[in-house]
C-alpha atoms as a PDB file:
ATOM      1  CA  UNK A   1      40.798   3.133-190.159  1.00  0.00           C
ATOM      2  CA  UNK A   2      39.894  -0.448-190.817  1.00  0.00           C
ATOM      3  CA  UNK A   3      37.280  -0.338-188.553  1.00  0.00           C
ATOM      4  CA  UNK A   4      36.049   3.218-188.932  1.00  0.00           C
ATOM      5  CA  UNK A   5      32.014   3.580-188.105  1.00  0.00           C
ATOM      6  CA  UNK A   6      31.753   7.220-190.072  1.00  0.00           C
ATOM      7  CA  UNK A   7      34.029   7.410-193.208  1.00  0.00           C
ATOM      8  CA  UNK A   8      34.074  11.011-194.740  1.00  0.00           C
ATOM      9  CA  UNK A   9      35.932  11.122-198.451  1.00  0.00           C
ATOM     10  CA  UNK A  10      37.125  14.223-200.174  1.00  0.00           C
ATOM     11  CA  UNK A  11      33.497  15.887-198.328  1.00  0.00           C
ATOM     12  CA  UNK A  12      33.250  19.201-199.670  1.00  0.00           C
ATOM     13  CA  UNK A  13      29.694  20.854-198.987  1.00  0.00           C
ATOM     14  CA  UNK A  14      28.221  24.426-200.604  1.00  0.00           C
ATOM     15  CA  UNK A  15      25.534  26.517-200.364  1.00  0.00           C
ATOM     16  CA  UNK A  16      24.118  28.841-202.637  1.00  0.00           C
ATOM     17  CA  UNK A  17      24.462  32.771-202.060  1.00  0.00           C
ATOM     18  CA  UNK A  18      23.112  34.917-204.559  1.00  0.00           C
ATOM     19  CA  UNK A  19      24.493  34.083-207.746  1.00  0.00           C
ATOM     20  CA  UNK A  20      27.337  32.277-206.460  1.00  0.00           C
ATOM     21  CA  UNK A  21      28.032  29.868-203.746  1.00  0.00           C
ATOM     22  CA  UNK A  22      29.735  29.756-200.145  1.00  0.00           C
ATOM     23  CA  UNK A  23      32.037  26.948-199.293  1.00  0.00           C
ATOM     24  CA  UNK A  24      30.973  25.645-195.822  1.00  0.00           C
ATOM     25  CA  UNK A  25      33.317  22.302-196.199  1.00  0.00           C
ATOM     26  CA  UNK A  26      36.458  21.848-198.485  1.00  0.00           C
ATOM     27  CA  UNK A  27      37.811  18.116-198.969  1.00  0.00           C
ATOM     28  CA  UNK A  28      37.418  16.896-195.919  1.00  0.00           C
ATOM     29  CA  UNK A  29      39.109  13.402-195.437  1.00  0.00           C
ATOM     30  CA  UNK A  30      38.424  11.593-191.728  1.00  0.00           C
ATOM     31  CA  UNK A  31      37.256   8.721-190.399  1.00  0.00           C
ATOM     32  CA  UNK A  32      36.124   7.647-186.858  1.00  0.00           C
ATOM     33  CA  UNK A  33      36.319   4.476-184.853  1.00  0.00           C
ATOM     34  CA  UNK A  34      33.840   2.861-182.136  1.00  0.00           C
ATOM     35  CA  UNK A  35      34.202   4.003-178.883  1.00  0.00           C
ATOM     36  CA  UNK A  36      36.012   7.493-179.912  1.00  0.00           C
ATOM     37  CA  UNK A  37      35.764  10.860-177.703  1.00  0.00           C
ATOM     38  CA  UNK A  38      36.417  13.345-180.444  1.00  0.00           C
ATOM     39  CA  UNK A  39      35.927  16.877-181.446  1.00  0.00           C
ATOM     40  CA  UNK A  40      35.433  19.211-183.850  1.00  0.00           C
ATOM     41  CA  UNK A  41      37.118  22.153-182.852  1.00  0.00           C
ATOM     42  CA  UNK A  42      37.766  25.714-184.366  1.00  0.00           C
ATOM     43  CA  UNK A  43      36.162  29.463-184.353  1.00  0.00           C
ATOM     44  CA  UNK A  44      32.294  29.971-185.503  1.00  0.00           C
ATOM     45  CA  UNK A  45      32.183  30.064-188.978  1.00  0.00           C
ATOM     46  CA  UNK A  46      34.709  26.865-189.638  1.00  0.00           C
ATOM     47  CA  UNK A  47      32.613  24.602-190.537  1.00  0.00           C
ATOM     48  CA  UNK A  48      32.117  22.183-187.109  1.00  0.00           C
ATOM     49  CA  UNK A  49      28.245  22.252-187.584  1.00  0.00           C
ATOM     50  CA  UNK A  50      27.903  21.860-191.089  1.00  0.00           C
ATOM     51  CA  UNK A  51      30.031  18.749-191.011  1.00  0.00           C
ATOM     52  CA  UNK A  52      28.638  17.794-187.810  1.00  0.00           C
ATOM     53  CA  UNK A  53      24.707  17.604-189.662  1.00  0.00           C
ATOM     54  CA  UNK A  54      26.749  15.789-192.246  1.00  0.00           C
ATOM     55  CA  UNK A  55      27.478  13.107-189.960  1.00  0.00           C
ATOM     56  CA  UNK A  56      24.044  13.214-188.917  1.00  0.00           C
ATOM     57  CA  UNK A  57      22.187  12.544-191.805  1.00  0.00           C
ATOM     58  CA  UNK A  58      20.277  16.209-191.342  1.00  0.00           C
ATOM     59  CA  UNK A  59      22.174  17.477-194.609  1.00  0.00           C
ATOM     60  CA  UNK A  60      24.036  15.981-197.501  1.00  0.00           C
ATOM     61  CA  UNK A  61      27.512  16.540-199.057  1.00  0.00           C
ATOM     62  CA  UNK A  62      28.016  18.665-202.677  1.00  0.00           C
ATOM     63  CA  UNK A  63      30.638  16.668-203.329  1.00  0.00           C
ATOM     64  CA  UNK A  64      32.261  13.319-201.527  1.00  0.00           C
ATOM     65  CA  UNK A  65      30.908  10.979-199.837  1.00  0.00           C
ATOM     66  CA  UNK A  66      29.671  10.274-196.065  1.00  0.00           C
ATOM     67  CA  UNK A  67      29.495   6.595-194.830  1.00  0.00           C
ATOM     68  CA  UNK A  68      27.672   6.560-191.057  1.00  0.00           C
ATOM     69  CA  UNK A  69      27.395   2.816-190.174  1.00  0.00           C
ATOM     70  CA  UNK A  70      27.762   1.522-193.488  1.00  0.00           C
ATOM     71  CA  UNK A  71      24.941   3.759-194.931  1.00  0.00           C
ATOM     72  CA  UNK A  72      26.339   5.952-197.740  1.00  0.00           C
ATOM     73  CA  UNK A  73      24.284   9.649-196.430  1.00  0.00           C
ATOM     74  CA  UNK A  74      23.895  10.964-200.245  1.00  0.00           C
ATOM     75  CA  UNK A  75      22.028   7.706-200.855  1.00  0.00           C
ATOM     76  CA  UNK A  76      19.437   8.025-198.425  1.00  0.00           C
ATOM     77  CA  UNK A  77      15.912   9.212-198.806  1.00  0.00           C
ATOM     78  CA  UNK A  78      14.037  11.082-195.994  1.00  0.00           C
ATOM     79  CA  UNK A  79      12.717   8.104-194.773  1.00  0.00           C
ATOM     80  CA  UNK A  80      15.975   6.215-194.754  1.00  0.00           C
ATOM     81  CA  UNK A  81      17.717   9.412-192.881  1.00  0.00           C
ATOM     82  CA  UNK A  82      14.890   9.309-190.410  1.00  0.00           C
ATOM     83  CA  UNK A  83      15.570   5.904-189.667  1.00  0.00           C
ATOM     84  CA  UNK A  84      19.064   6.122-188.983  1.00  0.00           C
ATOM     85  CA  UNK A  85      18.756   9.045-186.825  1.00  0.00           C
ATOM     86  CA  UNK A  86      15.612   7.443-184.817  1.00  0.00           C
ATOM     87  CA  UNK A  87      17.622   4.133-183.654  1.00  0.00           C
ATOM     88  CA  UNK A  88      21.538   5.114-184.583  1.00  0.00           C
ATOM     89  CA  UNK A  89      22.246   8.277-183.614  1.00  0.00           C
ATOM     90  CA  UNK A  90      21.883  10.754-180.903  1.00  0.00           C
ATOM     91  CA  UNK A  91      21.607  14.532-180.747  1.00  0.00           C
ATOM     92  CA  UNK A  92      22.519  16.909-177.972  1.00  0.00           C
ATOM     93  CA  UNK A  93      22.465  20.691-178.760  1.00  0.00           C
ATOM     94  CA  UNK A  94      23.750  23.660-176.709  1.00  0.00           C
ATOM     95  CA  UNK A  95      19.493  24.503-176.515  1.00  0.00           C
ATOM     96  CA  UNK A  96      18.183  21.691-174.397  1.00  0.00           C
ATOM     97  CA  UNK A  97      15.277  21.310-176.476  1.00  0.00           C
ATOM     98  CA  UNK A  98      13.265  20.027-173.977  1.00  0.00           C
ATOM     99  CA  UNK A  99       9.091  19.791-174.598  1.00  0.00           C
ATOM    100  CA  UNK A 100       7.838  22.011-171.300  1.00  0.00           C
ATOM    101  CA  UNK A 101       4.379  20.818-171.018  1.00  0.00           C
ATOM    102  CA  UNK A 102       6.075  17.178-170.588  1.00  0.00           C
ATOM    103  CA  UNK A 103       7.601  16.039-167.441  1.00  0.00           C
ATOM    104  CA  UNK A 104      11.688  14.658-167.483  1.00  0.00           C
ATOM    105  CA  UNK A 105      10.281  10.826-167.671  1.00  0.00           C
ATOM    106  CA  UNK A 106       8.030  12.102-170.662  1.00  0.00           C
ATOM    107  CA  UNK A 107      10.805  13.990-172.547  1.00  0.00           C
ATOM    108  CA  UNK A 108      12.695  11.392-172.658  1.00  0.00           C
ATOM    109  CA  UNK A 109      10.690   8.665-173.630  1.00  0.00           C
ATOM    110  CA  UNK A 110       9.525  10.666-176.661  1.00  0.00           C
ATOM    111  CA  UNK A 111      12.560   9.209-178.258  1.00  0.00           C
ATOM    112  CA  UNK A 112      11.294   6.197-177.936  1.00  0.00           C
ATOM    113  CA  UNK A 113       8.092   6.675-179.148  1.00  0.00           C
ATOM    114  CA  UNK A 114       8.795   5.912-183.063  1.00  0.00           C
ATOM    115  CA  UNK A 115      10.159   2.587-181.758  1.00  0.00           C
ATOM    116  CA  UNK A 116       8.515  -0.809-181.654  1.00  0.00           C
ATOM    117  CA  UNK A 117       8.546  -1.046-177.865  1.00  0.00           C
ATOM    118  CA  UNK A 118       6.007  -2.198-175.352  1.00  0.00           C
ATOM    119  CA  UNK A 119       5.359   0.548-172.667  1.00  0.00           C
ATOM    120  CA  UNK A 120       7.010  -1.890-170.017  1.00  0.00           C
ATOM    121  CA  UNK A 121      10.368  -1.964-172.414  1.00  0.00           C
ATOM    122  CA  UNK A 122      10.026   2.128-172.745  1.00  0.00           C
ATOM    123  CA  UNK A 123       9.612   2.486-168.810  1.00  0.00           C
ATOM    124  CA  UNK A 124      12.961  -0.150-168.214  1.00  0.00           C
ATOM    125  CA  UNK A 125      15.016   2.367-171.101  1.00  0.00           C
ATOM    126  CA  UNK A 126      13.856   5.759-169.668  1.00  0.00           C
ATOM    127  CA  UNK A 127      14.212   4.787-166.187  1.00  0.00           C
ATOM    128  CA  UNK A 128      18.363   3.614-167.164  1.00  0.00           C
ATOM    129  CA  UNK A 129      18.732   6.532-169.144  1.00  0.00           C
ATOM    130  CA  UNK A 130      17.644   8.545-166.058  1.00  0.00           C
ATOM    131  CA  UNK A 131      20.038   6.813-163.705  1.00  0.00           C
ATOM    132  CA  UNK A 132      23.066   7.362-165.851  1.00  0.00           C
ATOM    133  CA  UNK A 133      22.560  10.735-165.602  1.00  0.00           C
ATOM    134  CA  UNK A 134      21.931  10.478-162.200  1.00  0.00           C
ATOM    135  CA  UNK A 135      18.031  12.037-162.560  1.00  0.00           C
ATOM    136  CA  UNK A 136      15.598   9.370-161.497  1.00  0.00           C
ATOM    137  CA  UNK A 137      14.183  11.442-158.409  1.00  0.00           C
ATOM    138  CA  UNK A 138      13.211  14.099-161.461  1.00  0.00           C
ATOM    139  CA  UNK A 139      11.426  11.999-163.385  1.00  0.00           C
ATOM    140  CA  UNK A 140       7.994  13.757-162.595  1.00  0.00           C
ATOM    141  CA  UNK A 141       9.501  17.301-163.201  1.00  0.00           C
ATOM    142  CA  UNK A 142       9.178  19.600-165.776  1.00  0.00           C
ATOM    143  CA  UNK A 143      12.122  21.756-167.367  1.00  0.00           C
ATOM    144  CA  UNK A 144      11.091  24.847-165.411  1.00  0.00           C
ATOM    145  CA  UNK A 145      11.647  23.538-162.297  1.00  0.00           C
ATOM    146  CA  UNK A 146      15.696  22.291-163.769  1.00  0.00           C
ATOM    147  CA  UNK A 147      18.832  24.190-163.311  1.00  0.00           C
ATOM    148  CA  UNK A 148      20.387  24.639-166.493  1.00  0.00           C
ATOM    149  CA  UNK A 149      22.649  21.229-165.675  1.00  0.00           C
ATOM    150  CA  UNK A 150      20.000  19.432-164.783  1.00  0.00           C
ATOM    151  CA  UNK A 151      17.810  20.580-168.287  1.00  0.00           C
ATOM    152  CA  UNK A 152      21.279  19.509-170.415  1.00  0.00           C
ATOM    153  CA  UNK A 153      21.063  16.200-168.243  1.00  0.00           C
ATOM    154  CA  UNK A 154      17.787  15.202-169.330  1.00  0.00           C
ATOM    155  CA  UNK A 155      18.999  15.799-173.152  1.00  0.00           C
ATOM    156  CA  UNK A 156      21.877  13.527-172.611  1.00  0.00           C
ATOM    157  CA  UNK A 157      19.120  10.954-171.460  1.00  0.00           C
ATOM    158  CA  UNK A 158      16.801  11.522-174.093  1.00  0.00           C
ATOM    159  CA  UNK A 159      19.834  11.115-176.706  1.00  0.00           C
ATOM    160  CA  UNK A 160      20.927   7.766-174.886  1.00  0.00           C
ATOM    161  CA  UNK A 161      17.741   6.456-174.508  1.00  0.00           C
ATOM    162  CA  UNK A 162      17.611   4.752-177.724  1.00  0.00           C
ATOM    163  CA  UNK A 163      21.055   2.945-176.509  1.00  0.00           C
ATOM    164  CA  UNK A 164      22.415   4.969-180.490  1.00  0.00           C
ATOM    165  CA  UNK A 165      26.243   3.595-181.624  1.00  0.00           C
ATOM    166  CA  UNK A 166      27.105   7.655-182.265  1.00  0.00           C
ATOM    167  CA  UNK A 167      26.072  11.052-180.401  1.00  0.00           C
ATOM    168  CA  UNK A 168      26.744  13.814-181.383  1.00  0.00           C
ATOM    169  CA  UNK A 169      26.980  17.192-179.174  1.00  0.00           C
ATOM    170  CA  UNK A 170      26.737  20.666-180.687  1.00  0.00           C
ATOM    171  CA  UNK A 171      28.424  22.918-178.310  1.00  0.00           C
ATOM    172  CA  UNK A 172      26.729  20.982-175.579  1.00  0.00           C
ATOM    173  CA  UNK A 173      27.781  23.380-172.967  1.00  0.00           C
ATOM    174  CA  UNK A 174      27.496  26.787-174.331  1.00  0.00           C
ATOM    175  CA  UNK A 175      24.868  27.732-171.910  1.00  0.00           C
ATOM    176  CA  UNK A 176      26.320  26.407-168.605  1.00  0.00           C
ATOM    177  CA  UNK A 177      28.614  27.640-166.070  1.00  0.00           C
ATOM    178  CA  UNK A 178      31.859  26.028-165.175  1.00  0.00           C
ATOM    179  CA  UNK A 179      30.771  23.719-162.732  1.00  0.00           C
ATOM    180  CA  UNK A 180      27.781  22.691-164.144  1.00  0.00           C
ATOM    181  CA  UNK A 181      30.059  21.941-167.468  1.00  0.00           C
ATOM    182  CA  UNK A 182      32.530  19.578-166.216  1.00  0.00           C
ATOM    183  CA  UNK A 183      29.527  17.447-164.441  1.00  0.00           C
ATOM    184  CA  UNK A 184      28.166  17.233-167.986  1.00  0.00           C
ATOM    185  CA  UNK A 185      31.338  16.200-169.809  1.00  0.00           C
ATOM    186  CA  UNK A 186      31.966  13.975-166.809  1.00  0.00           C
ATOM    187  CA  UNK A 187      28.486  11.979-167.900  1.00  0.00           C
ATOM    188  CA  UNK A 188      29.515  11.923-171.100  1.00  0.00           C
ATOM    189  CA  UNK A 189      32.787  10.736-170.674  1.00  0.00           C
ATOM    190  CA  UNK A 190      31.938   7.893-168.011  1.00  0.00           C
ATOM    191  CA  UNK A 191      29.074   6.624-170.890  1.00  0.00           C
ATOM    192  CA  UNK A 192      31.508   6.656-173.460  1.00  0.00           C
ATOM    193  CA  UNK A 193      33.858   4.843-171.053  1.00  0.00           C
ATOM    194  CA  UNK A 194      31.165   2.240-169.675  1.00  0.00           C
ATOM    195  CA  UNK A 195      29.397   1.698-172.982  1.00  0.00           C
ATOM    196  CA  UNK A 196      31.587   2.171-175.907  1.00  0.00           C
ATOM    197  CA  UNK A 197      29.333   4.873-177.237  1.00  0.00           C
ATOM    198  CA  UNK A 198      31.205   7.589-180.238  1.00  0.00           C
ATOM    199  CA  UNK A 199      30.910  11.022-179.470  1.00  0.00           C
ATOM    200  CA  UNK A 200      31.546  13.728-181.892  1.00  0.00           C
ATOM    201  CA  UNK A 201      31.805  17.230-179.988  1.00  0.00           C
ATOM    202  CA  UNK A 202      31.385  20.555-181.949  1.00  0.00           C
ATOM    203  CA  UNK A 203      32.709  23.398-179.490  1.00  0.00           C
ATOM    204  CA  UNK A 204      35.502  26.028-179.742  1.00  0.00           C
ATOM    205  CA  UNK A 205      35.148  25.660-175.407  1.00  0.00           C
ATOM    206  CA  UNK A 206      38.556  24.637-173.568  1.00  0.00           C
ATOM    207  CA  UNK A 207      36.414  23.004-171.026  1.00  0.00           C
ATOM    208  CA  UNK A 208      35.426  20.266-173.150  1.00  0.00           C
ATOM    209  CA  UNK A 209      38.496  20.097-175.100  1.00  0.00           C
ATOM    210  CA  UNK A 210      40.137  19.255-172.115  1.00  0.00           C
ATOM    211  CA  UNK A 211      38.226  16.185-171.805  1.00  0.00           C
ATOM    212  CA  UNK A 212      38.860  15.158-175.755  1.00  0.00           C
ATOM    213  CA  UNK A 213      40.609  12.271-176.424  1.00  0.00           C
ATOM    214  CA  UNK A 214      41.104  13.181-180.158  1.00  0.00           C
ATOM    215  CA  UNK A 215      41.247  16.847-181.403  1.00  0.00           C
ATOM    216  CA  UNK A 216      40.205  17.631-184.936  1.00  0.00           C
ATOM    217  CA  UNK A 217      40.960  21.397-185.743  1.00  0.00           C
ATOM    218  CA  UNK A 218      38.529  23.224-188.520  1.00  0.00           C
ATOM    219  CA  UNK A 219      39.249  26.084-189.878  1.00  0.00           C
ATOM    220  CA  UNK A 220      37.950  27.836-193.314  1.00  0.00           C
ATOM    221  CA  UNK A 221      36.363  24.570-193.443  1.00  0.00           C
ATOM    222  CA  UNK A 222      39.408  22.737-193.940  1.00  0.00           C
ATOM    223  CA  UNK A 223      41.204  19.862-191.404  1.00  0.00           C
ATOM    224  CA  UNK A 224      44.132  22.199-190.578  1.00  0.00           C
ATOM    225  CA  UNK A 225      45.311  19.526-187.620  1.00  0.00           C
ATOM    226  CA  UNK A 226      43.788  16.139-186.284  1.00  0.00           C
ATOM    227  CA  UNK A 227      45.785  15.109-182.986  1.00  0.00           C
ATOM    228  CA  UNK A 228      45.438  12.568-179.990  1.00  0.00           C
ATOM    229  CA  UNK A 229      44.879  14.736-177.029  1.00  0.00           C
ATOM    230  CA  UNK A 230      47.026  14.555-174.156  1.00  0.00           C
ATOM    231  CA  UNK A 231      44.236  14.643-171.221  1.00  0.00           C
ATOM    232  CA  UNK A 232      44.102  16.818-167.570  1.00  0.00           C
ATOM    233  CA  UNK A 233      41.597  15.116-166.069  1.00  0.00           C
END
């Protein structure tokens, strides 16, 4: 793709076990374009999250190379890595991860806090964030007074917040029930729609692959198919 944002080349990642080593990732060639709805899609054990941290500068290939927004991921030091994650890239896990002495308003702004912004710019951001997600009347609470939904909500703000080019969700909605899923991928579908934001999905869940625009199928930690989706919704 000419005007692919994440670039992955022949990727191949390893780890060592005992004496030997474990292939996680095997010559993975993709790329992905601004403004794509895409997952990663296959059984545990294929190799979505490893490639997924890839993309997210929290681990590095063995062998190939990883291009995020023109940064080449092998080539970056911690610092570097931090950087890119702190004002590029967004995070949403299937654990909300939320701090639960800090109120929603708080827990999201800590995203911000590593930024150069006045605390009148991080009040405007937070307050958005919050009303994309449709959570401004929770800005005081704290996580244990949140459904489940409303706990996942506040992690899509705090991964927004920092307006990032790429987020990336790691079985986002392993811990909530039907209905409480489809509101989420709803969200996240309506701020990919209204502000051109990438996201990468790892999930083996039909729910959210019925919302994927592209498919990209995993398995053994190979690309086995990469598809256009034809959507329900």
């Amino acid at each position: 793709m000419d005007n692919a944002i994440i670039q992955l080349n022949g990727l191949t990642k390893r780890f060592p076990v005992g004496s030997g080593y474990f292939t996680a990732l095997s010559d993975i060639d993709l790329s992905f374009s601004k403004g794509e709805f895409a997952g990663l899609v296959g059984p545990s054990g294929s190799g979505k999250t490893t490639l997924l941290n890839i993309i997210g500068s929290l681990d590095v290939p063995s062998v190939g190379e990883a291009t995020v927004l023109n940064h080449s991921i092998a080539g970056l030091n911690q610092k570097q890595a931090a950087n890119l994650r702190n004002h590029h890239i967004g995070f949403i896990f299937q654990t909300y991860n939320l701090l639960p002495v800090y109120t929603v308003y708080e827990n999201v702004e800590f995203a911000l806090l590593l930024q150069k912004m006045s605390a009148t710019e991080r009040r405007k951001a937070v307050m958005q964030a919050l009303e994309w997600v449709g959570l401004t009347d929770k800005e005081k609470s704290r996580p244990s007074m949140l459904s489940g939904g409303e706990c996942q909500r506040v992690a899509i703000a705090r991964s927004m917040v920092k307006k990032p080019e790429i987020v990336l969700a790691d079985e986002p909605t392993a811990n909530l029930d039907s209905k409480n899923s489809h509101h989420i991928l709803q969200t996240m579908q309506k701020l990919n729609d209204e502000l051109g934001v990438t996201f990468i999905f790892s999930t083996h869940d039909e729910k959210v692959m019925q919302y994927l625009k592209r498919k990209i199928s995993l398995a053994d930690g190979r690309v086995v198919a990469d598809e256009l989706a034809i959507l329900s919704q």
